[in-house]
Each structure stands twice: as C-alpha cells, then as structure tokens.
C-alpha atoms as a PDB file:
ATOM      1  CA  UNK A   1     -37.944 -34.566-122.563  1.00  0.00           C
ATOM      2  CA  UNK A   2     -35.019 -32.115-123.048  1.00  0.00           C
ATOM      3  CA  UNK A   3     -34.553 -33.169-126.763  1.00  0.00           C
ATOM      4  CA  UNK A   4     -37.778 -33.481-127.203  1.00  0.00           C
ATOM      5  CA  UNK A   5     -37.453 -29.855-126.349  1.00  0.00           C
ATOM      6  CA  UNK A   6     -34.455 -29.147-128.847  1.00  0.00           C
ATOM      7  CA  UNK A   7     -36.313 -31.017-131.625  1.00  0.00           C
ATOM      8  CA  UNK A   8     -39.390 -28.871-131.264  1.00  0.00           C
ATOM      9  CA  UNK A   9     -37.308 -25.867-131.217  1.00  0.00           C
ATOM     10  CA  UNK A  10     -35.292 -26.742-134.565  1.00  0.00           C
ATOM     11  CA  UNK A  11     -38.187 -27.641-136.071  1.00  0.00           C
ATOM     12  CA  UNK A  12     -40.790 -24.542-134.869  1.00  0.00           C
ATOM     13  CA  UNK A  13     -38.162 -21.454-135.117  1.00  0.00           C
ATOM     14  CA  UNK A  14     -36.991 -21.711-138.892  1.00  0.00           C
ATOM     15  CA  UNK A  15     -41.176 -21.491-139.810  1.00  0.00           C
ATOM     16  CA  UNK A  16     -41.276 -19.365-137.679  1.00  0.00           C
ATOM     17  CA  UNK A  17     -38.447 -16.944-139.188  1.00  0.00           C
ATOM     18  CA  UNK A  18     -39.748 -18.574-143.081  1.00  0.00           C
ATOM     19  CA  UNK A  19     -43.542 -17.131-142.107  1.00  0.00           C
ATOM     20  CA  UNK A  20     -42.411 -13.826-140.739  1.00  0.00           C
ATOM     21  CA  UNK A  21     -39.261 -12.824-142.305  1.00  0.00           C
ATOM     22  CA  UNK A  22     -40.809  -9.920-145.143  1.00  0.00           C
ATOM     23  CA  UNK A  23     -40.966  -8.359-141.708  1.00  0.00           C
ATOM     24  CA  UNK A  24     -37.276  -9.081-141.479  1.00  0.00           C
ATOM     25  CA  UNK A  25     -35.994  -7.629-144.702  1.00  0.00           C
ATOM     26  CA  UNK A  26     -38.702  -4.991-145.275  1.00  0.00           C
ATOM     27  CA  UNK A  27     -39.542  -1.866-143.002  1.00  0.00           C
ATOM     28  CA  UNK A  28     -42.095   0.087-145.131  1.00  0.00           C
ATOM     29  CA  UNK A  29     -41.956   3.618-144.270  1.00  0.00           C
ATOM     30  CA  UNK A  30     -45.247   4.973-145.187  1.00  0.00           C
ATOM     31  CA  UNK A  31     -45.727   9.002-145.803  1.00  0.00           C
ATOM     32  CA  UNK A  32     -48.809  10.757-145.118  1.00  0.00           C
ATOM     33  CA  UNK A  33     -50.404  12.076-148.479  1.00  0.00           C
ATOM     34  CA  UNK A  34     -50.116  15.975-146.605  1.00  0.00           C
ATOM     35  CA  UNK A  35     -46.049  15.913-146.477  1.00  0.00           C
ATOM     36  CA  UNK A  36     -46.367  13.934-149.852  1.00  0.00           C
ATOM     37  CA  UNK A  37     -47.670  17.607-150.931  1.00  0.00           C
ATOM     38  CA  UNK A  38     -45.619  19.631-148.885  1.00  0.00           C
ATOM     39  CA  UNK A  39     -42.626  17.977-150.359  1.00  0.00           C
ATOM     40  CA  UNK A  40     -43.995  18.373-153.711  1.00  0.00           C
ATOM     41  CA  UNK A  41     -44.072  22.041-153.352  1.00  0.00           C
ATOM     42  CA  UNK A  42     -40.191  21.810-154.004  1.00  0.00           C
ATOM     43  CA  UNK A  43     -39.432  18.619-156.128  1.00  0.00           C
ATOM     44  CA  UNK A  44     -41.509  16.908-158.546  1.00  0.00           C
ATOM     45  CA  UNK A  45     -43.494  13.794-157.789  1.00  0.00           C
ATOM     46  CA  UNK A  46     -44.317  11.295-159.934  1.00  0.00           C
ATOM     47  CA  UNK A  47     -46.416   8.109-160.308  1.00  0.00           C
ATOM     48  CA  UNK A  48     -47.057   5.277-162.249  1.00  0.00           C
ATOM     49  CA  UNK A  49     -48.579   2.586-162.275  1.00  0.00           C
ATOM     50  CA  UNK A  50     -46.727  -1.195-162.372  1.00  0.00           C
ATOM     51  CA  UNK A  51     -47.588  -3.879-164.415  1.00  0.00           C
ATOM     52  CA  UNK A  52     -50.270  -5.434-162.153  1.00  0.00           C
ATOM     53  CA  UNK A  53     -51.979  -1.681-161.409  1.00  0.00           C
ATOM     54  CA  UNK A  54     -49.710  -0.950-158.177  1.00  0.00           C
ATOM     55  CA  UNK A  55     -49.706   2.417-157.831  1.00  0.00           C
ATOM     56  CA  UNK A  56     -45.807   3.730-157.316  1.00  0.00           C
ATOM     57  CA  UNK A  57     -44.349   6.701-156.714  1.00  0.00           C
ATOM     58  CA  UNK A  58     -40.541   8.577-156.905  1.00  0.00           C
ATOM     59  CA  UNK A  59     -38.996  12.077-156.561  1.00  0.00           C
ATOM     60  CA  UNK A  60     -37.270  13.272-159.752  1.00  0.00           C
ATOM     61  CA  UNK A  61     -35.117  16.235-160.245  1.00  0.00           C
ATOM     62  CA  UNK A  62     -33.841  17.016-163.661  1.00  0.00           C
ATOM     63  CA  UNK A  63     -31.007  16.857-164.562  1.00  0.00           C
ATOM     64  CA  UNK A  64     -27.925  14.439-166.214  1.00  0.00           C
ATOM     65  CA  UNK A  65     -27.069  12.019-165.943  1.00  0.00           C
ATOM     66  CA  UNK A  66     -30.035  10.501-164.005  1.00  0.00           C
ATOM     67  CA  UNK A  67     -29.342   8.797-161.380  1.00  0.00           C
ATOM     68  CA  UNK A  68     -32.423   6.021-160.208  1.00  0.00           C
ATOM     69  CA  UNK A  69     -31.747   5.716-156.283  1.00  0.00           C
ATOM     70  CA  UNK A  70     -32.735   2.733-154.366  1.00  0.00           C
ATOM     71  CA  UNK A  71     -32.725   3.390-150.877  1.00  0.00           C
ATOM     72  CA  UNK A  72     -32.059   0.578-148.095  1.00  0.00           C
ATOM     73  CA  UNK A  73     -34.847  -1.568-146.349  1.00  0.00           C
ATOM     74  CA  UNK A  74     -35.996   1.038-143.792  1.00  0.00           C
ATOM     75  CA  UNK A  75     -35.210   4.135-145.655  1.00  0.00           C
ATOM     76  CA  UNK A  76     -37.717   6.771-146.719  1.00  0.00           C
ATOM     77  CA  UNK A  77     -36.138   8.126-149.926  1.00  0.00           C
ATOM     78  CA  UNK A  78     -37.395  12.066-150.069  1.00  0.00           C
ATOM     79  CA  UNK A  79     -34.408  13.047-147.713  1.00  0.00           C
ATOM     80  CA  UNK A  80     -31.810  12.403-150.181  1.00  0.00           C
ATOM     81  CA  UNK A  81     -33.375  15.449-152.095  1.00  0.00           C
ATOM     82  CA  UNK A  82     -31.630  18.307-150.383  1.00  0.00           C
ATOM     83  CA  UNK A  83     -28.527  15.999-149.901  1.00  0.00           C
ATOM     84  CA  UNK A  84     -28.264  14.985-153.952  1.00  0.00           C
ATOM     85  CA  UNK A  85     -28.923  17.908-154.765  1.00  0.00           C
ATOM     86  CA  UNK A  86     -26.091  20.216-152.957  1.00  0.00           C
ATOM     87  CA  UNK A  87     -23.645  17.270-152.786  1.00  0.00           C
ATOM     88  CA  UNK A  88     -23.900  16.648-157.214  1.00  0.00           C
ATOM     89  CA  UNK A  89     -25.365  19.611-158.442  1.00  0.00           C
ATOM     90  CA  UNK A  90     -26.244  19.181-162.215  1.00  0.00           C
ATOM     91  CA  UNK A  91     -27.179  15.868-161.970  1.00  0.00           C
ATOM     92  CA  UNK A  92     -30.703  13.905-162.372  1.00  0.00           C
ATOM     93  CA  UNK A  93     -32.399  11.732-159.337  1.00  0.00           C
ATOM     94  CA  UNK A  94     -35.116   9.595-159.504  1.00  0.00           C
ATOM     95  CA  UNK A  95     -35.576   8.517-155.748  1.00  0.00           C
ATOM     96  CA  UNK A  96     -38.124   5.266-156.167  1.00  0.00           C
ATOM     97  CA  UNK A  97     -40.247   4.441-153.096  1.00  0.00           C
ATOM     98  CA  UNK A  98     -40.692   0.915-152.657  1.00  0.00           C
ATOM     99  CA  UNK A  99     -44.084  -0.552-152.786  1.00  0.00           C
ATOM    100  CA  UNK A 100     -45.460   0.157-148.867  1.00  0.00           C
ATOM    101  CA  UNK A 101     -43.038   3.087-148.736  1.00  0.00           C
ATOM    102  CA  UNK A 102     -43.183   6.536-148.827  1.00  0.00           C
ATOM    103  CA  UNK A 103     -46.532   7.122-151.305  1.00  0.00           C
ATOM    104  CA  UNK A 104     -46.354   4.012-152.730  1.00  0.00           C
ATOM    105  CA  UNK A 105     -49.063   1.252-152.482  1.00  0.00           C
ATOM    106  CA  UNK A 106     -48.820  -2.764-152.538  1.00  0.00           C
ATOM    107  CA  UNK A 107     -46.548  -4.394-150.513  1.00  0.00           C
ATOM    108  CA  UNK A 108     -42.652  -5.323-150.911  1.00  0.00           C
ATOM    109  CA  UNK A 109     -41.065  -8.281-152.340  1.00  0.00           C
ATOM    110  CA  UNK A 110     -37.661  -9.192-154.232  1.00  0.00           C
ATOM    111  CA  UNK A 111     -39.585  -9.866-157.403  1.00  0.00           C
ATOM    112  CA  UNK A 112     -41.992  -6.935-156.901  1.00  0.00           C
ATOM    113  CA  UNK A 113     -39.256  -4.165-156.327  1.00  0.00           C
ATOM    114  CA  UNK A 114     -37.074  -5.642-159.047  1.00  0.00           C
ATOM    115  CA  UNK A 115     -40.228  -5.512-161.645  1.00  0.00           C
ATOM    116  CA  UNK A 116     -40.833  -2.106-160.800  1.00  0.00           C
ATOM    117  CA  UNK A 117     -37.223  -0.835-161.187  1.00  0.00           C
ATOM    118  CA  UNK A 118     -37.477  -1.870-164.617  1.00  0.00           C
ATOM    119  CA  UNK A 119     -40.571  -0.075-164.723  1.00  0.00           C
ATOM    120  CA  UNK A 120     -38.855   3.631-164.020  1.00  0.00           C
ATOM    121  CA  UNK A 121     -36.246   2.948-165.763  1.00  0.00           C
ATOM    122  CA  UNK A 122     -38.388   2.803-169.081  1.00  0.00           C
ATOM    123  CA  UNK A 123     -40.560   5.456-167.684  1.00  0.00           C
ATOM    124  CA  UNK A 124     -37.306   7.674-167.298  1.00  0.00           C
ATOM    125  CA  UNK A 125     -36.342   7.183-171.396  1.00  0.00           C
ATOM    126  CA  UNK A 126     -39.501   7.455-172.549  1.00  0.00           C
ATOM    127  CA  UNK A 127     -41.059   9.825-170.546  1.00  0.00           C
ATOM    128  CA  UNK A 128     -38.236  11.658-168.662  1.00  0.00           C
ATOM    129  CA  UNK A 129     -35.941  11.736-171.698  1.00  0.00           C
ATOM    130  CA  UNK A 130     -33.134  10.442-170.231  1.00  0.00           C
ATOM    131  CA  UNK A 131     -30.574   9.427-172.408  1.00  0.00           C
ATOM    132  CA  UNK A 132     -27.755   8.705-169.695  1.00  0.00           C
ATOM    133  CA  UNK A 133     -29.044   6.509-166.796  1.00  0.00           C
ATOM    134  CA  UNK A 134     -27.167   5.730-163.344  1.00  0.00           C
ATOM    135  CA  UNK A 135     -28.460   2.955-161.033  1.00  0.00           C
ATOM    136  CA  UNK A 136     -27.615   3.780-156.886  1.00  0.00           C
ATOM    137  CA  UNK A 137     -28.474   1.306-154.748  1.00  0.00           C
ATOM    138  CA  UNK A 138     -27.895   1.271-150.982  1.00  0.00           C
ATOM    139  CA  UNK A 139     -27.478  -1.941-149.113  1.00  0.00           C
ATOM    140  CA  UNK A 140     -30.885  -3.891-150.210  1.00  0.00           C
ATOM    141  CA  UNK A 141     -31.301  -1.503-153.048  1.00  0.00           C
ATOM    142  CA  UNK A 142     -28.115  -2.849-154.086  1.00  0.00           C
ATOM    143  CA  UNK A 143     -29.456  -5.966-154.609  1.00  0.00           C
ATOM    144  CA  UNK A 144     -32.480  -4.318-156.861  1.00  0.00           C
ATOM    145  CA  UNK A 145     -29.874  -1.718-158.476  1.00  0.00           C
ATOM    146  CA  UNK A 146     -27.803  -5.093-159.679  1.00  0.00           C
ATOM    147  CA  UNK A 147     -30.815  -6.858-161.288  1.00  0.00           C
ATOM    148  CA  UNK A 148     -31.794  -3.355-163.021  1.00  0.00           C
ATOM    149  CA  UNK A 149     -28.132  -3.417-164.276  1.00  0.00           C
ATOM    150  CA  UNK A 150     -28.748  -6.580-165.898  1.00  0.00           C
ATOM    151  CA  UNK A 151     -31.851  -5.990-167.385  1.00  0.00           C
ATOM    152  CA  UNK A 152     -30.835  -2.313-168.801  1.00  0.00           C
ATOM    153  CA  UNK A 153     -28.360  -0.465-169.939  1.00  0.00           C
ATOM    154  CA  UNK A 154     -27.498   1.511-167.552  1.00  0.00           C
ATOM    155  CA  UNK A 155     -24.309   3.975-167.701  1.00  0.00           C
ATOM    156  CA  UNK A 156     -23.098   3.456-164.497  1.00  0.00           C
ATOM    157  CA  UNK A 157     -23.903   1.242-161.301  1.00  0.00           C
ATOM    158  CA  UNK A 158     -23.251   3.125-157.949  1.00  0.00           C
ATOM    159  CA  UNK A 159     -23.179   0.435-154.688  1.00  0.00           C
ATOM    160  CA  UNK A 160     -23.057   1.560-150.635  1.00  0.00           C
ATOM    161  CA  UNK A 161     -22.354  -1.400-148.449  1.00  0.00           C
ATOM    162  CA  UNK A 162     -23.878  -4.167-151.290  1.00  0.00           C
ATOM    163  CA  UNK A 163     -24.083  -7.700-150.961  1.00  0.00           C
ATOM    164  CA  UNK A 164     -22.960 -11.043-152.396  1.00  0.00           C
ATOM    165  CA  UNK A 165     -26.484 -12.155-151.727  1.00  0.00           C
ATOM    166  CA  UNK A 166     -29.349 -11.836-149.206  1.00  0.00           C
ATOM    167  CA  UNK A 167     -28.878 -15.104-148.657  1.00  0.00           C
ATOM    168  CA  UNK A 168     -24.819 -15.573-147.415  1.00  0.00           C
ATOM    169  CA  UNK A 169     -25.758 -12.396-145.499  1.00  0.00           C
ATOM    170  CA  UNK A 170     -28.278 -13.749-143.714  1.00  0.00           C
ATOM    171  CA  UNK A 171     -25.992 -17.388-143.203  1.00  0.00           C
ATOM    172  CA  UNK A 172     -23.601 -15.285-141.393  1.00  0.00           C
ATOM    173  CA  UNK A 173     -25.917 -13.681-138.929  1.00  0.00           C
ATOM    174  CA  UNK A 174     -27.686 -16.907-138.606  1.00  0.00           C
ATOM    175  CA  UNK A 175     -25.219 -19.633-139.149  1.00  0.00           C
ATOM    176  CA  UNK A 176     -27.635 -22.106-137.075  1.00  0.00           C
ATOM    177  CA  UNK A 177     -30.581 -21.568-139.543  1.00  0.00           C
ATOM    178  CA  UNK A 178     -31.099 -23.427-142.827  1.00  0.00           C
ATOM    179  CA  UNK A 179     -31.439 -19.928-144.893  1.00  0.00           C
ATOM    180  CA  UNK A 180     -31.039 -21.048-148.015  1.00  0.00           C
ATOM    181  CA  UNK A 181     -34.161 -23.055-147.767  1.00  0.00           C
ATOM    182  CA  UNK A 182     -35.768 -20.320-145.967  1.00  0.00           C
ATOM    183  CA  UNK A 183     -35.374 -17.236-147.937  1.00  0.00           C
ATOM    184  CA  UNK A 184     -37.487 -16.344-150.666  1.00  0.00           C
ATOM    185  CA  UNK A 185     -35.891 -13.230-151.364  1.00  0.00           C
ATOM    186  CA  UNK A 186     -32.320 -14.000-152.011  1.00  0.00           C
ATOM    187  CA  UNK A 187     -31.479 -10.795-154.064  1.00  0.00           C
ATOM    188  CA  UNK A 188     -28.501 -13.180-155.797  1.00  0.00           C
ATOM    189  CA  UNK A 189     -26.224  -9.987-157.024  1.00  0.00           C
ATOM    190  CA  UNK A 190     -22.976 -11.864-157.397  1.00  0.00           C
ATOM    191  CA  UNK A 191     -24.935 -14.642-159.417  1.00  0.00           C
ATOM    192  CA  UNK A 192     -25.909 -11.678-161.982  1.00  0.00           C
ATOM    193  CA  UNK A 193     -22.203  -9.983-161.478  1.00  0.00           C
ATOM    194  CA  UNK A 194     -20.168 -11.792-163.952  1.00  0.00           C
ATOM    195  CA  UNK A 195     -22.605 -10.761-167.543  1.00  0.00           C
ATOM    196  CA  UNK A 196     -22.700  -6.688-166.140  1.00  0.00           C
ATOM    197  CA  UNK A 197     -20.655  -4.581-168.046  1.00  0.00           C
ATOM    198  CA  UNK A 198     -21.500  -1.028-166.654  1.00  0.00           C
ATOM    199  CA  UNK A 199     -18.726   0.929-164.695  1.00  0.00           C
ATOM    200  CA  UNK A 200     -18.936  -0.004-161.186  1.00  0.00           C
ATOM    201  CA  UNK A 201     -18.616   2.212-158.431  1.00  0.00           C
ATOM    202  CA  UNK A 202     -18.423   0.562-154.847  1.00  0.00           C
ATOM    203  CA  UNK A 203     -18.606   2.364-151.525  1.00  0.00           C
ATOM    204  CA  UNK A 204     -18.173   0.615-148.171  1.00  0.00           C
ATOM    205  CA  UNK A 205     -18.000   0.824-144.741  1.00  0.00           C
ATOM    206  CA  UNK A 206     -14.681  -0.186-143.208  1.00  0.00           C
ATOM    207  CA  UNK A 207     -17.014  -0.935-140.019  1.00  0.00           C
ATOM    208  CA  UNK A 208     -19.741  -2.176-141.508  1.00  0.00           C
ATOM    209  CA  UNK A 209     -21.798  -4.445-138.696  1.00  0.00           C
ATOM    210  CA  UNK A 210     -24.963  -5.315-141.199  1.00  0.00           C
ATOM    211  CA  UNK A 211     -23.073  -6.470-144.417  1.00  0.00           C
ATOM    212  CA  UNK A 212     -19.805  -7.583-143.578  1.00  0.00           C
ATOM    213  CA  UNK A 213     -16.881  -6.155-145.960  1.00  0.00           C
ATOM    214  CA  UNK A 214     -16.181  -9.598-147.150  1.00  0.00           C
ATOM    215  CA  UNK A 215     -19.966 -10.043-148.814  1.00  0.00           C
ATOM    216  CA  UNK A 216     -19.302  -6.642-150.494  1.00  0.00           C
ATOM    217  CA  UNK A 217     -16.026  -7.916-151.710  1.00  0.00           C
ATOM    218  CA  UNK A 218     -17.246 -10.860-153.531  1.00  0.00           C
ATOM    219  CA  UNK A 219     -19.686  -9.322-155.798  1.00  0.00           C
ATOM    220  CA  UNK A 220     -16.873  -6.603-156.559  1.00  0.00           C
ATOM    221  CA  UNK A 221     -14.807  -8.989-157.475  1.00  0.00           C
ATOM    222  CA  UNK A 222     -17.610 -11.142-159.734  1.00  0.00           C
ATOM    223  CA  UNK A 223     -17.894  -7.841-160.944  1.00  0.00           C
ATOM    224  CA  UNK A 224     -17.465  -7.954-165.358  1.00  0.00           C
ATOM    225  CA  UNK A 225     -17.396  -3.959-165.998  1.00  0.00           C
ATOM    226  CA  UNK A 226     -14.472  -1.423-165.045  1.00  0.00           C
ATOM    227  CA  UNK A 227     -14.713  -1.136-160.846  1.00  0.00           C
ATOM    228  CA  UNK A 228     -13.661   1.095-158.320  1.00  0.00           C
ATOM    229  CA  UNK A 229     -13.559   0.293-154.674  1.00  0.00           C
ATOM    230  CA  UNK A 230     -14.034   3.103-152.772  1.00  0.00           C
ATOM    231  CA  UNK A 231     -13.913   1.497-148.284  1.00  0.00           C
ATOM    232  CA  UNK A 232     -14.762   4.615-146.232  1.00  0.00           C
ATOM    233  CA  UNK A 233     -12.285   4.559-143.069  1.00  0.00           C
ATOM    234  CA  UNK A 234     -14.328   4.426-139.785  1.00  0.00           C
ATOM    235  CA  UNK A 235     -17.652   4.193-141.335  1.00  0.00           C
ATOM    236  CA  UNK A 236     -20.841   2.220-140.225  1.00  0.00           C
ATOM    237  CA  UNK A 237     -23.468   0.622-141.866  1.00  0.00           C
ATOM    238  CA  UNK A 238     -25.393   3.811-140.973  1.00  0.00           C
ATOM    239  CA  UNK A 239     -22.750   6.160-141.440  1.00  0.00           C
ATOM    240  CA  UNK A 240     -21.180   6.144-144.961  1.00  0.00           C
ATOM    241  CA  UNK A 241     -22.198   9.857-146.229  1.00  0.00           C
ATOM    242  CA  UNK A 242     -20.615  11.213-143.416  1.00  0.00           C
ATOM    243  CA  UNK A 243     -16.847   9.823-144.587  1.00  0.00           C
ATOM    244  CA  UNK A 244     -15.803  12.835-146.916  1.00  0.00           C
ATOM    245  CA  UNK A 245     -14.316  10.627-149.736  1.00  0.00           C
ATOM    246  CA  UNK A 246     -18.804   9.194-149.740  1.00  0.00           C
ATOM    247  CA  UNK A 247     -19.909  12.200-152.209  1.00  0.00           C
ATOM    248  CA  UNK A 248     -16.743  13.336-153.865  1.00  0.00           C
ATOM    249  CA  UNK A 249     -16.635   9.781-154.797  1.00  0.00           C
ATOM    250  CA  UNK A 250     -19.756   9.790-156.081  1.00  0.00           C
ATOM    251  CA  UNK A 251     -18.957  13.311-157.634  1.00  0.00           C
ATOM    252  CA  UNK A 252     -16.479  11.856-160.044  1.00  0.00           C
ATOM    253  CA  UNK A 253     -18.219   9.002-160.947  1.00  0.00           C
ATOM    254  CA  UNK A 254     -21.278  10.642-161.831  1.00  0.00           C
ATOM    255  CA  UNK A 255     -19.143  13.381-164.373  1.00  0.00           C
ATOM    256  CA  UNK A 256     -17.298  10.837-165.609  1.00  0.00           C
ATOM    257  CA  UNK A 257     -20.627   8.961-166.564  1.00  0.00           C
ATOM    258  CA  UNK A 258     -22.528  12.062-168.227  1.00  0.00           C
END
C-alpha cells in the first residue's frame, strides 16, 4: 500500500508541475488601459504588433544608446521609468512588456518572448533610429536578453542575477524532479554564451536566494565577448538597485557603449 502510495506520487506530481508550471515561471502583471494613459501622459507608449498579430506594447524614452529592458517574471516594467531615467540620464529605454503584462496581449512563453524581442529590436532601428542598441535583462529577462544577443547585434549586454539555464535552476530547487524532461522553457543562455561577442556587463547578488551565484557564474564564464563581473555585497534577489555600485555600474557601461 505505502509504495503503492510513493509510486503514485512520483508518477502524479511531475504532470502535475509539467501541466501547470507557465504558472511557475510566468506572473503576468496586467495594467488597466486608464494608468496605461496616465503613464503615457509622461513617457511615450508604443505598440506593435508580433508576427502572429499579438498586440505588444513598451515604454521608450529617447535617447542613446538605447537600452531594450527585459524585466523579471513578475515585474511590471513602467516603474523603471523614473528610476532609468534619473539614475542614466542621456540614455534611451525601451521597457518591453511581456505578452500578458502590462498592456500587452497573448500569453507568455520562452519562444513567444524571445520572438518578440527580436521584434523591438528591429522596430527600434527602423523605426526608433537607433543606431547603438543595449540589451538589459533581469533574472528571466536575462534569459530573453541572451537569445536577443545572439540574434542581433547588440552593443552591449547588461545581466542582474542571470542564469546558466532555466533548467539547472530549476534542478537545484527541485533536485527530486526530472526537470529536464519537464521544462519546456529552458531559456539555455550558457548554451548560446560561447558565439556572443557583445561586451558583457554582469550584476549579482552576493545573497541571491532565487538564482544561486554559481548559475550566474557559469554563463559569465561561457561568456565569448569582453565581461565584467560586477557581485553586489549584501544584496538579494530582490534587492540589487539598492547596492550603490547597481547604477554607477550600469552608468559606465552604458557611456562606454554610446
């Protein structure tokens, strides 16, 4: 009876996690279409429309280098507007909202949010102008601001408390759990590390309790382009803009990049 027990346990809770886990990774964080406009009173907003007809939406402020910000998997972009904006005056932000967040439509996926990233990216040159173009990607934005990297050229990759992959991530907080059979949305960054050539900037939490140093450390070091590894004493997953060395990193990279 009792292993009967154990077998119908191994057996029901990885479907279980394989059926449910987009509610795992993702946290859409839908805005209402009235602070949509009352944002828009002070920072343009854009949309587009992705290659199957999703409508998608960012914030852009002007300015160079542009920086395309991918925020992390329960983050609602439009506050980095005042905080980009007084912390690297001068420079460009495109802050993307994932499909289901912010005033976005469709719903989130690896190969969805990767598709689209490419998407701004050419909207930003041909539409924007951009001629100088920084990918920022924070924890599982990292993971879409790695495949952009390898799809474009980009002038610069900025990373806060990235990944290896989605996938050794996930093995460490579930080390019981066949995840590699499980996941369909690895987000393999170090597998795309080696062919990037961009500058790398890398900024992580010394304290990190969602993506352990070491997983950040191995796609640094996979890393082909010139790197800097920036670990932000005392930090949290949650916490990295608070260190001071988070934006005057950031700072430098992005004048050294325009």
């Amino acid at each position: 009876m009792a292993w009967g027990l154990i077998l119908g346990v191994a057996l029901v809770l990885p479907l279980a996690l394989y059926l449910v886990q987009e509610r795992l990774i993702f946290h859409p964080q839908p805005m209402p279409e009235l602070t949509r406009a009352r944002i828009a009173e002070r920072a343009e907003s854009h949309f587009i429309d992705a290659a199957d007809g999703t409508r998608l939406h960012a914030w852009y402020l002007r300015g160079s280098p542009l920086v395309i910000y991918f925020g992390g998997n329960a983050e609602e972009v439009s506050w980095m507007l005042g905080a980009a904006a007084r912390a690297a005056p001068g420079s460009g932000w495109l802050l993307v909202d994932y499909r289901g967040y912010g005033s976005s439509a469709g719903a989130p996926s690896e190969e969805a949010l990767e598709a689209d990233a490419t998407r701004w990216y050419d909207y930003a040159e041909e539409k924007l102008g951009a001629q100088r173009i920084v990918a920022f990607g924070r924890s599982l934005g990292s993971g879409v601001a790695v495949h952009l990297a390898s799809a474009r050229a980009v002038g610069g990759v900025i990373l806060v408390s990235p990944f290896d992959s989605l996938t050794s991530v996930g093995q460490h907080h579930y080390p019981y759990l066949p995840v590699s059979w499980m996941l369909k949305h690895p987000f393999d960054s170090v597998g795309r590390a080696a062919a990037i050539a961009a500058p790398l900037l890398c900024l992580v939490a010394e304290r990190d309790e969602i993506v352990p140093v070491v997983h950040s450390r191995r796609l640094y070091d996979a890393w082909k382009g010139p790197k800097r590894w920036v670990e932000l004493r005392g930090a949290g997953h949650n916490s990295t803009d608070d260190a001071p060395a988070f934006w005057q990193a950031i700072r430098e990279f992005l004048v050294q990049a325009h």
